[in-house]
Protein backbone atom coordinates (compact mmCIF):
# COMPACT_ATOMS: atom_id res chain seq x y z
CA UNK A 1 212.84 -83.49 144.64
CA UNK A 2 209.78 -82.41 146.89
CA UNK A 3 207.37 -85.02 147.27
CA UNK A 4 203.43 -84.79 147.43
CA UNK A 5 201.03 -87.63 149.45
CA UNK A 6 197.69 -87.11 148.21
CA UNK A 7 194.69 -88.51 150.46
CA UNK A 8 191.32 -89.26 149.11
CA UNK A 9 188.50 -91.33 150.11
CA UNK A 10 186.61 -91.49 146.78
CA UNK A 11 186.64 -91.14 142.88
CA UNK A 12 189.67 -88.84 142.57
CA UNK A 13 188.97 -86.23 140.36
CA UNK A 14 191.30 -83.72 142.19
CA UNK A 15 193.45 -85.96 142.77
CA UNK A 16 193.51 -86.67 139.19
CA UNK A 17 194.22 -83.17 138.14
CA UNK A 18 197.09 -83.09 140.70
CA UNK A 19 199.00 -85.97 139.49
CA UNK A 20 198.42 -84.89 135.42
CA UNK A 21 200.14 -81.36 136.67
CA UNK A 22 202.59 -83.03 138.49
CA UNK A 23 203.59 -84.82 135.84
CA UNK A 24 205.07 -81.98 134.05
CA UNK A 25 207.17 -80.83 136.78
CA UNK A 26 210.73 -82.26 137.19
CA UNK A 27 210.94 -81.12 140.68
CA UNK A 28 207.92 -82.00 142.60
CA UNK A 29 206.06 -85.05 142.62
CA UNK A 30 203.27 -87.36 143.66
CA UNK A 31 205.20 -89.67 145.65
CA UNK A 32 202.38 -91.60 147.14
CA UNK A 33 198.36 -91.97 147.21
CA UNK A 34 196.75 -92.68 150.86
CA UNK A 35 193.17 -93.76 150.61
CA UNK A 36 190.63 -95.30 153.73
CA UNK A 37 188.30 -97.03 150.81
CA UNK A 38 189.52 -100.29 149.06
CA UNK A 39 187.00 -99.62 146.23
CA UNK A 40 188.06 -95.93 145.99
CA UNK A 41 188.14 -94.94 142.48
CA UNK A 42 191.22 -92.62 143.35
CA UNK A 43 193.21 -96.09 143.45
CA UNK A 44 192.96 -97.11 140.41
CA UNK A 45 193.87 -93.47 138.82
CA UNK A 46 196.91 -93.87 141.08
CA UNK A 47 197.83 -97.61 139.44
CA UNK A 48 197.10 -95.49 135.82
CA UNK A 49 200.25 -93.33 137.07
CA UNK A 50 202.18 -96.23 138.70
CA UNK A 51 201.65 -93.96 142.15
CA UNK A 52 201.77 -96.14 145.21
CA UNK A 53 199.36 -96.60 147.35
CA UNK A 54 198.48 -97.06 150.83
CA UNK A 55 195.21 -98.29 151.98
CA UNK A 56 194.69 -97.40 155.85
CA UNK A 57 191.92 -98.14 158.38
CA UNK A 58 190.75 -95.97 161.36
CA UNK A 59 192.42 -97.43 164.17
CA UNK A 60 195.33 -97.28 162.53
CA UNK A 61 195.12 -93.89 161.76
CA UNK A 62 193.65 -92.48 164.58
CA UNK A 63 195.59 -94.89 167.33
CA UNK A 64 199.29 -95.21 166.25
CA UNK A 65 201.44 -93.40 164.02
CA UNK A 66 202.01 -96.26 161.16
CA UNK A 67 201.04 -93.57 158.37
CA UNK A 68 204.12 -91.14 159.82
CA UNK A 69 206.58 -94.14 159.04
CA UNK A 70 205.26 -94.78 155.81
CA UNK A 71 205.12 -90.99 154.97
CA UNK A 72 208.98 -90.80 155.98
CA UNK A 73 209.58 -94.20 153.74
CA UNK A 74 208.58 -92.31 150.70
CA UNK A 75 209.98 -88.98 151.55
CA UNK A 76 206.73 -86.99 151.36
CA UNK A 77 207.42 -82.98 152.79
CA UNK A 78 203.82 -81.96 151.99
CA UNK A 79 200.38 -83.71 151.90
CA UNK A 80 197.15 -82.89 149.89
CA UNK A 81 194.03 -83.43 150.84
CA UNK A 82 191.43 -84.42 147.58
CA UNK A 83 187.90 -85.48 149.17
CA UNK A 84 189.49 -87.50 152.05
CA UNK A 85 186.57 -87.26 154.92
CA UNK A 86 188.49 -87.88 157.62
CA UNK A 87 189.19 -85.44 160.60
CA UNK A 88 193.48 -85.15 160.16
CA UNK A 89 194.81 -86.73 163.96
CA UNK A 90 197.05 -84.11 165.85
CA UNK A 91 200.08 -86.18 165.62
CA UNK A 92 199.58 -85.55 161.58
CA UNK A 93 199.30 -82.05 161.97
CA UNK A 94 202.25 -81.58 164.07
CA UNK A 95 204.32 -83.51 162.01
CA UNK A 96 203.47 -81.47 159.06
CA UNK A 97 202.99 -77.88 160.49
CA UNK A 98 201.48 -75.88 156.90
CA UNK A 99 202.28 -78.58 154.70
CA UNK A 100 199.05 -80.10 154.78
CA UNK A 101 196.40 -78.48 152.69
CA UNK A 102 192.47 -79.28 151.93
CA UNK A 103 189.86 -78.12 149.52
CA UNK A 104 186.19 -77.59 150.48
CA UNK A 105 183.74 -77.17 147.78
CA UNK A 106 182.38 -73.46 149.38
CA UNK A 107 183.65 -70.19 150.46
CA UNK A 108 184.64 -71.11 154.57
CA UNK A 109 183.57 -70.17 156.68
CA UNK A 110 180.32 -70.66 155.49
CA UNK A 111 179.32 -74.42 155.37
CA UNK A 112 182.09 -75.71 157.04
CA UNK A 113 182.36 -78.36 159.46
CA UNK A 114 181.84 -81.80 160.39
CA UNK A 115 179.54 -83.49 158.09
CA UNK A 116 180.30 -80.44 155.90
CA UNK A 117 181.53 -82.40 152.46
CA UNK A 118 180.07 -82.67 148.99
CA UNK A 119 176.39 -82.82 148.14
CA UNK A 120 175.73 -81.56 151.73
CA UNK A 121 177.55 -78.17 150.85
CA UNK A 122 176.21 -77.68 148.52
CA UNK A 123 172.44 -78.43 149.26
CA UNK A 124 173.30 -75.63 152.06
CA UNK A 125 174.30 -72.76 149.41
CA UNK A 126 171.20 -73.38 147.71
CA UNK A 127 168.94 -73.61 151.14
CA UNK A 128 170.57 -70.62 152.27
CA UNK A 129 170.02 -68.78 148.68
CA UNK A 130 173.72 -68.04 148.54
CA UNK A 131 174.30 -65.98 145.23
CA UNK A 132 178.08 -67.17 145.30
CA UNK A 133 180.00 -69.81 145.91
CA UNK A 134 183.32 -71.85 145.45
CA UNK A 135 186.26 -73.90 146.69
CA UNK A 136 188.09 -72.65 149.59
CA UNK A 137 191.81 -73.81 149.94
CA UNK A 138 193.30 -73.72 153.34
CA UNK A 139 195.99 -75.14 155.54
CA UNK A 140 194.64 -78.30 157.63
CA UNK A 141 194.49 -78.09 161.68
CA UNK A 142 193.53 -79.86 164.32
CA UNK A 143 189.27 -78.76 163.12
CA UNK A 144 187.34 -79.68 160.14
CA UNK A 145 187.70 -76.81 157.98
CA UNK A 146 189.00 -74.29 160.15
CA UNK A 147 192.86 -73.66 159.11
CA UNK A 148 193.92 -70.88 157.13
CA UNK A 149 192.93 -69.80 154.00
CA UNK A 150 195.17 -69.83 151.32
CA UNK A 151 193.01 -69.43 148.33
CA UNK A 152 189.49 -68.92 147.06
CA UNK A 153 187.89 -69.20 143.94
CA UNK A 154 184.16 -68.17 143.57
CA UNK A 155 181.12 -68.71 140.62
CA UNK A 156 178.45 -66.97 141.13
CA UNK A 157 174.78 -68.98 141.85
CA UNK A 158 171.72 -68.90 139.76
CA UNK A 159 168.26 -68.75 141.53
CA UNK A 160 167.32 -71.97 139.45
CA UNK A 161 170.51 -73.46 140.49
CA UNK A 162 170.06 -76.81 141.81
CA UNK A 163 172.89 -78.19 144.23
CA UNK A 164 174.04 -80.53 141.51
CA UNK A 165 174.35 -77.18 139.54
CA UNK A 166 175.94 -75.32 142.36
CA UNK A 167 178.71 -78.73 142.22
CA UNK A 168 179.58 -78.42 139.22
CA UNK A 169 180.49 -75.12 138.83
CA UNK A 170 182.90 -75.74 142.12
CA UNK A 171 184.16 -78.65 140.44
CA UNK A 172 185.04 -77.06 137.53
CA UNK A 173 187.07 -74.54 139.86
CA UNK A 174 188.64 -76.61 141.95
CA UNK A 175 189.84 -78.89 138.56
CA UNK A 176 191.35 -75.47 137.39
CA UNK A 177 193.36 -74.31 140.94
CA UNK A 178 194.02 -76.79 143.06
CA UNK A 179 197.04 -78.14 141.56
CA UNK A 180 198.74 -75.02 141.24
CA UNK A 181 197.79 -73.70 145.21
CA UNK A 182 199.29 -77.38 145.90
CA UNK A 183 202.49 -76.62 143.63
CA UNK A 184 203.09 -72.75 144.96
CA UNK A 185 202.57 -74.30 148.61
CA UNK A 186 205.03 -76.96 147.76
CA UNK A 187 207.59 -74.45 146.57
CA UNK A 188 207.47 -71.94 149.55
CA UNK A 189 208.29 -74.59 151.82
CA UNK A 190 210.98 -75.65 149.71
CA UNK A 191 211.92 -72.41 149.77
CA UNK A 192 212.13 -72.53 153.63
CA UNK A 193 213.94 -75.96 154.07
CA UNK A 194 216.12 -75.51 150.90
């Protein structure tokens, strides 16, 4: 069995989508749901699933390395990241070289970056009168947005677009991939350990 952390910060739709595919797998699952909001909506789809979850804080995530332990105490080999806004620490990173993966709601490079996440992406695609855009899947490094890319999806933009528009057309993409980038990802590196 390969298992799957997901980490989100809010309502969960991704994550959602990931544990509903999941579901009909008997080889990989979603072993455990880490979230940095108590009021996260993404908990409560968890406790839908019977998923556990772990809530953390900042200086616990940034200052020791309590989240490796509890990784290792549910056996998790790979880690998705569903609208979780926080930059991943090095020590993360390291411990999961390509086995950590992210979705951002536009084509990266373009409007990547800190401060890069939801409504502000894409409020730049329409100020920048981008006639495309998408969710970019990529492998999570040490910078916001900046690993490599494993997978992009793209929708192309109306002029009369408004962001909330622009959203959920990327929605609707990232509802349809995600899951299976996070299962193909999941299977290469079982692949490699196997």
């Amino acid at each position: 069995m390969t298992n799957l952390a997901i980490f989100a910060s809010g309502g969960g739709s991704n994550a959602r989508k990931i544990i509903e595919h999941f579901e009909s797998l008997s080889d990989l699952r979603v072993a455990l749901v880490v979230c940095n909001k108590k009021n996260a909506g993404v908990l409560d789809i968890a406790a839908e699933h019977g998923i556990p979850t772990l809530l953390i804080d900042r200086t616990s995530f940034y200052e020791t390395d309590e989240i490796l332990k509890e990784l290792r105490s549910h056996d998790v080999d790979f880690i998705a990241l569903a609208g979780f806004l926080w930059l991943v620490p090095g020590y993360l990173v390291q411990a999961y070289p390509r086995r950590i993966l992210n979705i951002h709601p536009a084509l990266l490079p373009k409007h990547g970056g800190k401060g890069m996440y939801g409504h502000h992406v894409h409020e730049a695609v329409k100020a920048a009168g981008d006639t495309v855009s998408g969710p970019t899947i990529h492998f999570v490094n040490e910078h916001y947005d900046e690993g490599d890319i494993v997978y992009q999806a793209s929708t192309h933009i109306d002029k009369e677009d408004t962001p909330e528009d622009i959203a959920r057309k990327v929605l609707a993409l990232e509802h349809k991939h995600y899951a299976e980038v996070v299962e193909r990802c999941m299977r290469e590196v079982g692949r490699l350990v196997g």
